[in-house]
Protein backbone atom coordinates (compact mmCIF):
# COMPACT_ATOMS: atom_id res chain seq x y z
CA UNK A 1 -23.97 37.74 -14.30
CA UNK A 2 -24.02 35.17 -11.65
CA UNK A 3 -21.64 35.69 -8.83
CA UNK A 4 -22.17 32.25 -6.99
CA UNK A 5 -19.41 30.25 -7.35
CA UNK A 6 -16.98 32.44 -8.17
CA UNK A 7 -16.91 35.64 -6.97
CA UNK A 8 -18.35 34.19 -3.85
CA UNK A 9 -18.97 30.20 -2.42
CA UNK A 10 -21.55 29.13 0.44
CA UNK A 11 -19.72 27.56 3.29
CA UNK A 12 -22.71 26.97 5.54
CA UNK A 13 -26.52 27.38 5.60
CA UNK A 14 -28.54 27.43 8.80
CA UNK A 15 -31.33 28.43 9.92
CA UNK A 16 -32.43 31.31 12.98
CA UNK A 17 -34.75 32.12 15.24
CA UNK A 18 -37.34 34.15 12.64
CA UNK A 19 -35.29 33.17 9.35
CA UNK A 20 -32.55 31.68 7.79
CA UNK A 21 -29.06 32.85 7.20
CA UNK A 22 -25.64 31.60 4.86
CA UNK A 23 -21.95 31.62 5.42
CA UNK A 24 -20.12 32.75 2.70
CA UNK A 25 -16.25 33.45 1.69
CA UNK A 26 -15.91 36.05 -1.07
CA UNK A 27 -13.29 35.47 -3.33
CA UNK A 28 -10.61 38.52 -3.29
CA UNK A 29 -8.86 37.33 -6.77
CA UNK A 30 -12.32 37.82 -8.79
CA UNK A 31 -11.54 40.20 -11.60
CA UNK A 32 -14.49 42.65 -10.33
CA UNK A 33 -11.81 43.70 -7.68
CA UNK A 34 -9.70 44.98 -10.31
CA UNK A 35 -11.56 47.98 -10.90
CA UNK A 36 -13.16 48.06 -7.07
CA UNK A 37 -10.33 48.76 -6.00
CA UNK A 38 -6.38 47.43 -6.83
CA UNK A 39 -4.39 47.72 -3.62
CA UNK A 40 -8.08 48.11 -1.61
CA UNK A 41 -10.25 46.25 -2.60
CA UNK A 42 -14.18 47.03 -2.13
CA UNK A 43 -17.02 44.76 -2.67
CA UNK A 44 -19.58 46.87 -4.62
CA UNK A 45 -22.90 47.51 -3.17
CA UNK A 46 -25.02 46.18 -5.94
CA UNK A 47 -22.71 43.05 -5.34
CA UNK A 48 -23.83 42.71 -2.01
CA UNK A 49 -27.64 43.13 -3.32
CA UNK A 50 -26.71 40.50 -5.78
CA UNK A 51 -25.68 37.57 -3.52
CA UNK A 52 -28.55 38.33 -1.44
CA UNK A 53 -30.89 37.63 -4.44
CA UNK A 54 -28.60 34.43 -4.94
CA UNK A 55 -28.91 33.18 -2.16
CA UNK A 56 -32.78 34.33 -1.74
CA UNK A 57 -33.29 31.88 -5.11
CA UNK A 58 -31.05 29.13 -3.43
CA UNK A 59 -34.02 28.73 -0.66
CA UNK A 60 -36.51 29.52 -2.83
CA UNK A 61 -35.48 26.96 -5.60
CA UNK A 62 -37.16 29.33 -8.45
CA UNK A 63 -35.75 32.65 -10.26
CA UNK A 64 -36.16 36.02 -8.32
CA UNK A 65 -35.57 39.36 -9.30
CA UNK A 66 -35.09 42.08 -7.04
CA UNK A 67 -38.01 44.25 -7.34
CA UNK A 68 -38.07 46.81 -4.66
CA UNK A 69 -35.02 48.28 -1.88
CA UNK A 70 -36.42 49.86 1.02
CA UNK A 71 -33.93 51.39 3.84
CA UNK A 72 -30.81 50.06 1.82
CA UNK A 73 -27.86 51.16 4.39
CA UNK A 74 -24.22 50.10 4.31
CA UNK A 75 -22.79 50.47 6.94
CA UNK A 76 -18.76 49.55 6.41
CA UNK A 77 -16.64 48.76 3.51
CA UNK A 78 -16.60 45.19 2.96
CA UNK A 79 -12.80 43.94 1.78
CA UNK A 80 -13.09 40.77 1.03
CA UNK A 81 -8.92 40.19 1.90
CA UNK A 82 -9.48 41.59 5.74
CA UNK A 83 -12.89 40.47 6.30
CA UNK A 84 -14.09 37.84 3.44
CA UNK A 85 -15.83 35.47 5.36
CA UNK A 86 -19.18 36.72 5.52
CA UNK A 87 -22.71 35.81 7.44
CA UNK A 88 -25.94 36.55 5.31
CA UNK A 89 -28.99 36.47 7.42
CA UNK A 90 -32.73 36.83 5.86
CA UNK A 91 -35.46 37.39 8.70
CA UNK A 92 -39.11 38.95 9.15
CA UNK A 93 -39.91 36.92 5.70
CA UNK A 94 -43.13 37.76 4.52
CA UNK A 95 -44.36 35.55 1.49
CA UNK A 96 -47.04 36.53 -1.83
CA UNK A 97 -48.25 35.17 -4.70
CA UNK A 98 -45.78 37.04 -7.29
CA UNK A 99 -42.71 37.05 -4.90
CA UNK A 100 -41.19 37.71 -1.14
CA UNK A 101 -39.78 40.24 1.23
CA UNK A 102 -37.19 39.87 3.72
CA UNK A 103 -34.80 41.88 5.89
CA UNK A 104 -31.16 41.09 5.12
CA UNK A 105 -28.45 41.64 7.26
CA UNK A 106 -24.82 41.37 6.05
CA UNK A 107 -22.19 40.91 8.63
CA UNK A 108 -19.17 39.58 10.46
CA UNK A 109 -19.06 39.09 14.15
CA UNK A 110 -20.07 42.42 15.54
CA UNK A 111 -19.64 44.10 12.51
CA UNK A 112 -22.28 45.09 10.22
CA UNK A 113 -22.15 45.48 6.98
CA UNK A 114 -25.08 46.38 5.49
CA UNK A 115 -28.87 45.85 5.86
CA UNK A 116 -32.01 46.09 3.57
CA UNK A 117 -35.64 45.65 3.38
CA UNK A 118 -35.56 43.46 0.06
CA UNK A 119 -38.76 42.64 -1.87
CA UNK A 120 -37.50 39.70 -4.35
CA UNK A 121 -40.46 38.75 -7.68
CA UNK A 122 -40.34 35.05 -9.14
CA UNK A 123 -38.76 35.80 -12.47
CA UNK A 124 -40.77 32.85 -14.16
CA UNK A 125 -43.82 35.47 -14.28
CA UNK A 126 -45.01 36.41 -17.24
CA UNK A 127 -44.51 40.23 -17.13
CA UNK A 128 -40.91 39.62 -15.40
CA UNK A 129 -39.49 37.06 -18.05
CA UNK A 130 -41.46 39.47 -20.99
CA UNK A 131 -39.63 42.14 -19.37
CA UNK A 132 -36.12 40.35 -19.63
CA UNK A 133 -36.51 39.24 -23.02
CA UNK A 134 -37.67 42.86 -24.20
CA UNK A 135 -34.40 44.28 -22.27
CA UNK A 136 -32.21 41.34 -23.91
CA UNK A 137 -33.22 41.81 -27.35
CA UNK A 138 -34.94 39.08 -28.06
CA UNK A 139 -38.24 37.76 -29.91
CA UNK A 140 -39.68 34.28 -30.04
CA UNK A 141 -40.00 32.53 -33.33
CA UNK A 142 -42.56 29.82 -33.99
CA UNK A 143 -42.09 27.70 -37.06
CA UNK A 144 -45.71 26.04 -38.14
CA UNK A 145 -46.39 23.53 -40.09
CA UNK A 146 -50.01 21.91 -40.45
CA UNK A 147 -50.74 22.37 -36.51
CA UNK A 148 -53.41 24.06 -36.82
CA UNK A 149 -55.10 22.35 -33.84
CA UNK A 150 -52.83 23.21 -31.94
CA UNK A 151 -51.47 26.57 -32.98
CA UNK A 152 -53.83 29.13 -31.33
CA UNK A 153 -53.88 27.46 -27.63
CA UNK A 154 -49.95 27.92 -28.00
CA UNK A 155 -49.81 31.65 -29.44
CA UNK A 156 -52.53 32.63 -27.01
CA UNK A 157 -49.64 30.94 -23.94
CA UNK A 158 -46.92 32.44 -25.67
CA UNK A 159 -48.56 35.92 -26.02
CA UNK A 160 -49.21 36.76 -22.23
CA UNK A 161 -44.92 36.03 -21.69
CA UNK A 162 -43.69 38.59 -24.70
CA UNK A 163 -45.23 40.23 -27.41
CA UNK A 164 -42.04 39.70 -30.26
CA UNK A 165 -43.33 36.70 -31.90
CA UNK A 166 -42.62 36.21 -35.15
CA UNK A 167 -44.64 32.98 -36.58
CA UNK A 168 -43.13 30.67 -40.13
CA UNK A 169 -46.07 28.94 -41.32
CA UNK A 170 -43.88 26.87 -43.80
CA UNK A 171 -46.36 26.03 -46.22
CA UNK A 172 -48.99 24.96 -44.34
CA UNK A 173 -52.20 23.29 -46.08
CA UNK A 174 -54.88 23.15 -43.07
CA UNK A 175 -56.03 25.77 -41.53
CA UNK A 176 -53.37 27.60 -39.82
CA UNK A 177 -53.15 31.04 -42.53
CA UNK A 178 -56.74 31.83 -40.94
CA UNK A 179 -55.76 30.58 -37.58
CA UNK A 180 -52.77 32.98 -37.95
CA UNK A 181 -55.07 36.00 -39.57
CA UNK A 182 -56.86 36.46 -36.14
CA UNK A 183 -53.95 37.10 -34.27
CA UNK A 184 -52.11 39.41 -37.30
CA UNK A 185 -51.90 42.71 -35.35
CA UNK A 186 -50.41 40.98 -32.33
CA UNK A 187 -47.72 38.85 -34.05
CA UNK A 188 -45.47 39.05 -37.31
CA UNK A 189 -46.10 36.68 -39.74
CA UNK A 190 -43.73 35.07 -42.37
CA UNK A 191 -45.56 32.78 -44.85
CA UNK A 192 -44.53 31.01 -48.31
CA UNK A 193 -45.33 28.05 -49.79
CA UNK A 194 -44.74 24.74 -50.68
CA UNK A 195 -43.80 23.51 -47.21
CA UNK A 196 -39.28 23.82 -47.08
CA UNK A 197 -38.72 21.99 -43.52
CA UNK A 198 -37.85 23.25 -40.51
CA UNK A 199 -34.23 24.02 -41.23
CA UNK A 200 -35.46 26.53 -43.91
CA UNK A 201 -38.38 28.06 -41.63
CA UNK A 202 -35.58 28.98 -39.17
CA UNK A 203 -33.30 30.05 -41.71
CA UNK A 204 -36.65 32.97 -42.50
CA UNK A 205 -37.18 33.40 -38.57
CA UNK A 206 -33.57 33.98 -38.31
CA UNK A 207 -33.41 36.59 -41.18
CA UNK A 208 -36.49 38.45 -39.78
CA UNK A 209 -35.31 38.55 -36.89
CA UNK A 210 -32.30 40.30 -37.21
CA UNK A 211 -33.88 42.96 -39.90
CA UNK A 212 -35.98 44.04 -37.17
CA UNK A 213 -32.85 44.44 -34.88
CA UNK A 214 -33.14 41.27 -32.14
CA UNK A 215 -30.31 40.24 -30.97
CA UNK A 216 -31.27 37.00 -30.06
CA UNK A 217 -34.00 34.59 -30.49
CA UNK A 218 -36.11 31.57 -29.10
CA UNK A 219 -37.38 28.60 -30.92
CA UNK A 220 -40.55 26.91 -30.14
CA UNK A 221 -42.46 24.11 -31.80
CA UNK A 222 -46.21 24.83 -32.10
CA UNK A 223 -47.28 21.18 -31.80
CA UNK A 224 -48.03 21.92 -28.10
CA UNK A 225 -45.56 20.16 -26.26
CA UNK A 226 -43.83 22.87 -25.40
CA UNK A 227 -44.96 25.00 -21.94
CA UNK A 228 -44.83 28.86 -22.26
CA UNK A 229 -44.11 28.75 -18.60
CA UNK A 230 -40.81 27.74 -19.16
CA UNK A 231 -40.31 31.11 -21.13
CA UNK A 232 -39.27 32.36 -17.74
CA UNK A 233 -36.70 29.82 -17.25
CA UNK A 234 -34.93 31.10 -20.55
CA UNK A 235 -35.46 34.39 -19.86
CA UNK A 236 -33.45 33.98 -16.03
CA UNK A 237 -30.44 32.04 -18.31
CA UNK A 238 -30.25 34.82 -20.33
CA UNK A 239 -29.90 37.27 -18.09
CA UNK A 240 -27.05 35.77 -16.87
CA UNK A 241 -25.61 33.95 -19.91
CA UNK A 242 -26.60 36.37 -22.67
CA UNK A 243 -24.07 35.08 -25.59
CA UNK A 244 -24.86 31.29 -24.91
CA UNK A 245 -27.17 29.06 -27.04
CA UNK A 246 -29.29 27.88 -24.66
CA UNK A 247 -30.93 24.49 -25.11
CA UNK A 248 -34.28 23.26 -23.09
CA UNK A 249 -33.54 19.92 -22.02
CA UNK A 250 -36.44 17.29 -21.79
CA UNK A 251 -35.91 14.79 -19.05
CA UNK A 252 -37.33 12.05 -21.00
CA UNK A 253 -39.72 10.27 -18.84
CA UNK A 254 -42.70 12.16 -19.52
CA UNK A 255 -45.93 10.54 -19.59
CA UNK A 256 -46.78 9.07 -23.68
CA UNK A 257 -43.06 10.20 -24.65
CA UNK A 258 -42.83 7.90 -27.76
CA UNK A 259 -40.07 5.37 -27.31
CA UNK A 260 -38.41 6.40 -30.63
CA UNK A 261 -37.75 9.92 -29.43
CA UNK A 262 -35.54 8.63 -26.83
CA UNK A 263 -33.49 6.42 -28.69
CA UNK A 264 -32.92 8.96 -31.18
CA UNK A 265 -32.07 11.47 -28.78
CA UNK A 266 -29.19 9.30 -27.22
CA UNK A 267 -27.92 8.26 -30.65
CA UNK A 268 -27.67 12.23 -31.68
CA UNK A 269 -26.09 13.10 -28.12
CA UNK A 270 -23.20 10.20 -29.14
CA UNK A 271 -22.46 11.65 -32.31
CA UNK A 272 -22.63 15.67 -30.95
CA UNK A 273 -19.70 14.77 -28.21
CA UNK A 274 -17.71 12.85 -30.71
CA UNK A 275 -18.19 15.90 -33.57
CA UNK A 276 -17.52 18.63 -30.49
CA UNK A 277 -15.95 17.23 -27.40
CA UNK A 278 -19.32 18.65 -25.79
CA UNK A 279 -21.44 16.59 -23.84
CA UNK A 280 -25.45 17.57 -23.93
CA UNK A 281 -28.28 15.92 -22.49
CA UNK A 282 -30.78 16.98 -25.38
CA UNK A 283 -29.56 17.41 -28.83
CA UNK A 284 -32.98 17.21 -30.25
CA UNK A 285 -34.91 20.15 -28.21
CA UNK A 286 -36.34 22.75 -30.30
CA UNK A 287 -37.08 24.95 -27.28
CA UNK A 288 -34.09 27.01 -27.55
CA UNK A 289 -32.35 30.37 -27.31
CA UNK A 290 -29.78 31.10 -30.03
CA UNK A 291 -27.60 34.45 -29.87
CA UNK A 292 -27.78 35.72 -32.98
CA UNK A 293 -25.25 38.41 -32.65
CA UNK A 294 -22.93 36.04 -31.67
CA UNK A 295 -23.95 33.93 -34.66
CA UNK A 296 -22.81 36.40 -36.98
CA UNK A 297 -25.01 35.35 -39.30
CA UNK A 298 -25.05 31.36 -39.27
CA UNK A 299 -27.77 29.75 -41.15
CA UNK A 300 -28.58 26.58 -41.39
CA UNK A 301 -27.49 24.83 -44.42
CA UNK A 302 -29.90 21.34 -44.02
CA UNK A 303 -33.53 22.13 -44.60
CA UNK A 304 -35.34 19.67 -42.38
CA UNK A 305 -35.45 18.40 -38.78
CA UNK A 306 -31.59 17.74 -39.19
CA UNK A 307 -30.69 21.61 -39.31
CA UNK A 308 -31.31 21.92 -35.04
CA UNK A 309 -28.34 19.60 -34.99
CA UNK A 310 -26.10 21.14 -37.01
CA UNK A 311 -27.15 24.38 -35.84
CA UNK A 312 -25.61 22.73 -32.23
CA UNK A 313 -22.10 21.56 -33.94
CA UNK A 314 -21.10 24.89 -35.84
CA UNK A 315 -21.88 26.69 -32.66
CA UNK A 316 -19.82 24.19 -30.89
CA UNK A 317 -16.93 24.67 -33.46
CA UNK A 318 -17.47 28.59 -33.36
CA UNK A 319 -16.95 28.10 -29.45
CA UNK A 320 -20.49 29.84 -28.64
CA UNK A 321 -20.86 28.36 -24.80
CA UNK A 322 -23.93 26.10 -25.54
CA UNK A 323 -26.34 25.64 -22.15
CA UNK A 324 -28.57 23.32 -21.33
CA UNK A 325 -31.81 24.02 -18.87
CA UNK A 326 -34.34 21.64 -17.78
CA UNK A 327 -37.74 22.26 -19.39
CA UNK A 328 -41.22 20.36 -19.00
CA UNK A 329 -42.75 18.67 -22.07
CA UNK A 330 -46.03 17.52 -23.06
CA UNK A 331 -46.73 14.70 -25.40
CA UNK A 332 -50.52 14.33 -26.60
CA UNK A 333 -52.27 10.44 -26.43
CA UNK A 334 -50.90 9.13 -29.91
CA UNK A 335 -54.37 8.81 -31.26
CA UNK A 336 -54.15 12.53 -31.16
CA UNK A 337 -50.05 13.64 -31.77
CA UNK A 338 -49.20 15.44 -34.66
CA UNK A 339 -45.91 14.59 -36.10
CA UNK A 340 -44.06 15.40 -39.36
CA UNK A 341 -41.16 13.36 -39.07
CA UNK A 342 -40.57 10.57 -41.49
CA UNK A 343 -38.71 7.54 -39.36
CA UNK A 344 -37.32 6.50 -42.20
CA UNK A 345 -36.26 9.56 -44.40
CA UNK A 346 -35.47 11.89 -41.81
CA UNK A 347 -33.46 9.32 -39.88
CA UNK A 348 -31.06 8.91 -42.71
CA UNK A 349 -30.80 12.88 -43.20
CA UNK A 350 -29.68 13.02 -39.70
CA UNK A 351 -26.94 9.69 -40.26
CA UNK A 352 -25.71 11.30 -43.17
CA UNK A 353 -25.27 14.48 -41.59
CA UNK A 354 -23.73 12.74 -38.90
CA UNK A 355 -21.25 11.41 -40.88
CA UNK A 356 -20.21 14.72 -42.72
CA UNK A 357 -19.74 16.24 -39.47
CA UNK A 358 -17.39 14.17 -38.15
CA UNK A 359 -15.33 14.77 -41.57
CA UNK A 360 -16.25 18.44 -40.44
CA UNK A 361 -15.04 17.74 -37.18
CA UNK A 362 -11.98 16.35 -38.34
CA UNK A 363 -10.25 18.78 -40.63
CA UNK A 364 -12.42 22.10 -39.93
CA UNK A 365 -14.02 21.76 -36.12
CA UNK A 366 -11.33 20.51 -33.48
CA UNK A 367 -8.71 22.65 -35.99
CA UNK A 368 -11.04 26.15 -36.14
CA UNK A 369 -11.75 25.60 -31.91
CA UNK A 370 -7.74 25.58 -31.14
CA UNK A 371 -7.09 28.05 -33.84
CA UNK A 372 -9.45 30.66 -31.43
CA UNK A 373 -7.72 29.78 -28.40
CA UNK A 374 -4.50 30.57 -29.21
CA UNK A 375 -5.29 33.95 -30.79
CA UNK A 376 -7.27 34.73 -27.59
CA UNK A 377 -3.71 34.06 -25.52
């Protein structure tokens, strides 16, 4: 859970003589206070350790996790109505190639209120963000189709971040089956044929997925353009944001980005605010998370590269908070890109689906979405 923001705001940062420090108000209405304590309320101690990791990943500008305590001492009961303005100060800041320690000093004035010898990990490393996603529930799911040149640099990537991969070769007629049979005690592997489409190889990753229990799972293409690296930046979302769909969010001005994806992008985005009221920067991304607990069991019901879309809308409709994070992308020289999309057939799949859902939107979407409101009241 994040705590910036709401349960507490920056009002200053600065720096000192051997650090840096923040000024911070803490926000005595936050519901946490309810239970800590009505009448007196007492900001917990592992809400203290929180805003210092907050604030550790403000100046760091990457995910931390607090790895380590050392001499952990508070000193005086912090109420955030008496005394909820707040100096944070971070000194004797030693930093290493998986992370950094600092002192921390919490305190008002003359008064402290607690100090600790914090050692903070980047949460983007591999055995941090496998770690998350093993304590979150959730696996990574890799349709395939005919990437076989691809495929293994991609799996062996994936592999070092979590080890709950399931791959959907969807019919594939190269060489990915023996691609996939050297790596069959390290992954789980769900193959048919003829090739279905995308929409039906998530519809199988879904379905294995929650047999063997995950609660949630994310999506990645196996063309290569995705970065396993950014496994870590899902991972940090979900820890704070566990029942969102999370979408990765290309920025769209990568080198050899083909001029069609952008276009197609924006026209999608139109459509997805005018079916949902949402606005996303990516409606095309197939590097994302989806809660599949929260789901409840939503499938897609298109086949192809259309069913990522509507995947987005009846999430929308369901009101599952929908994310987006910034991801990097890769696009290979032309001469050597593998695509499956069909311009022209695919493109018309995705206008005619664009059409039903605003018929969707109409008499089921905007109506279902107030209709869960109001119950909630």
């Amino acid at each position: 859970m994040k705590l910036s923001g709401d349960f507490f705001r920056i009002t200053e940062a600065y720096d000192t003589a051997d650090g840096f420090g923040y000024a911070i108000d803490l926000n005595p209405a936050h519901f946490i206070y309810r239970a800590h304590f009505p009448g007196n309320p007492v900001t917990p101690g592992v809400c203290i350790i929180q805003i210092c990791r907050e604030l550790m990943e403000r100046r760091m500008q990457r995910p931390l996790s607090v790895r380590r305590a050392f001499n952990v001492k508070f000193l005086a009961v912090v109420n955030p109505e008496t005394c909820g303005a707040l100096r944070v100060d971070f000194s004797k800041i030693a930093i290493a190639a998986d992370g950094c320690k600092a002192s921390v000093s919490v305190y008002r004035d003359d008064v402290q209120f607690a100090k600790a010898s914090l050692f903070f990990r980047h949460a983007d490393t591999p055995a941090d963000a496998g770690e998350a996603m093993k304590r979150a529930g959730a696996c990574l799911i890799i349709p395939t189709y005919n990437n076989d040149a691809s495929l293994a640099a991609v799996l062996d990537a994936v592999l070092q971040y979590t080890q709950a991969v399931i791959v959907v070769n969807d019919g594939s007629t190269d060489g990915t089956a023996e691609t996939l049979a050297r790596y069959r005690r390290r992954i789980e592997i769900v193959a048919y044929t003829p090739n279905r489409g995308k929409g039906y190889a998530l519809r199988r990753g879904f379905d294995r997925a929650e047999q063997a229990g995950y609660a949630c799972a994310l999506t990645m293409d196996s063309d290569g353009q995705h970065d396993a690296r950014d496994i870590g930046r899902f991972a940090e979302a979900l820890r704070r944001h566990s029942d969102s769909l999370i979408v990765g969010s290309r920025s769209f001005r990568p080198e050899n980005m083909p001029a069609r994806n952008t276009f197609a992008n924006r026209f999608s985005n139109f459509w997805f605010t005018v079916q949902t009221g949402f606005r996303l920067p990516d409606t095309q991304s197939g590097f994302r998370l989806y809660p599949l607990a929260r789901m409840k069991g939503m499938r897609p019901l298109t086949s192809r590269y259309e069913a990522e879309l509507e995947l987005l809308v009846r999430a929308a409709w369901r009101n599952i908070p929908i994310l987006p994070i910034p991801i990097r992308v890769h696009y290979p020289p032309e001469g050597e890109r593998v695509t499956h999309f069909r311009p022209g057939m695919d493109f018309a799949r995705i206008s005619l689906l664009n059409t039903l859902c605003v018929f969707g939107a109409i008499f089921y979407g905007y109506p279902s979405r107030l209709f869960r409101r109001l119950i909630r009241r």
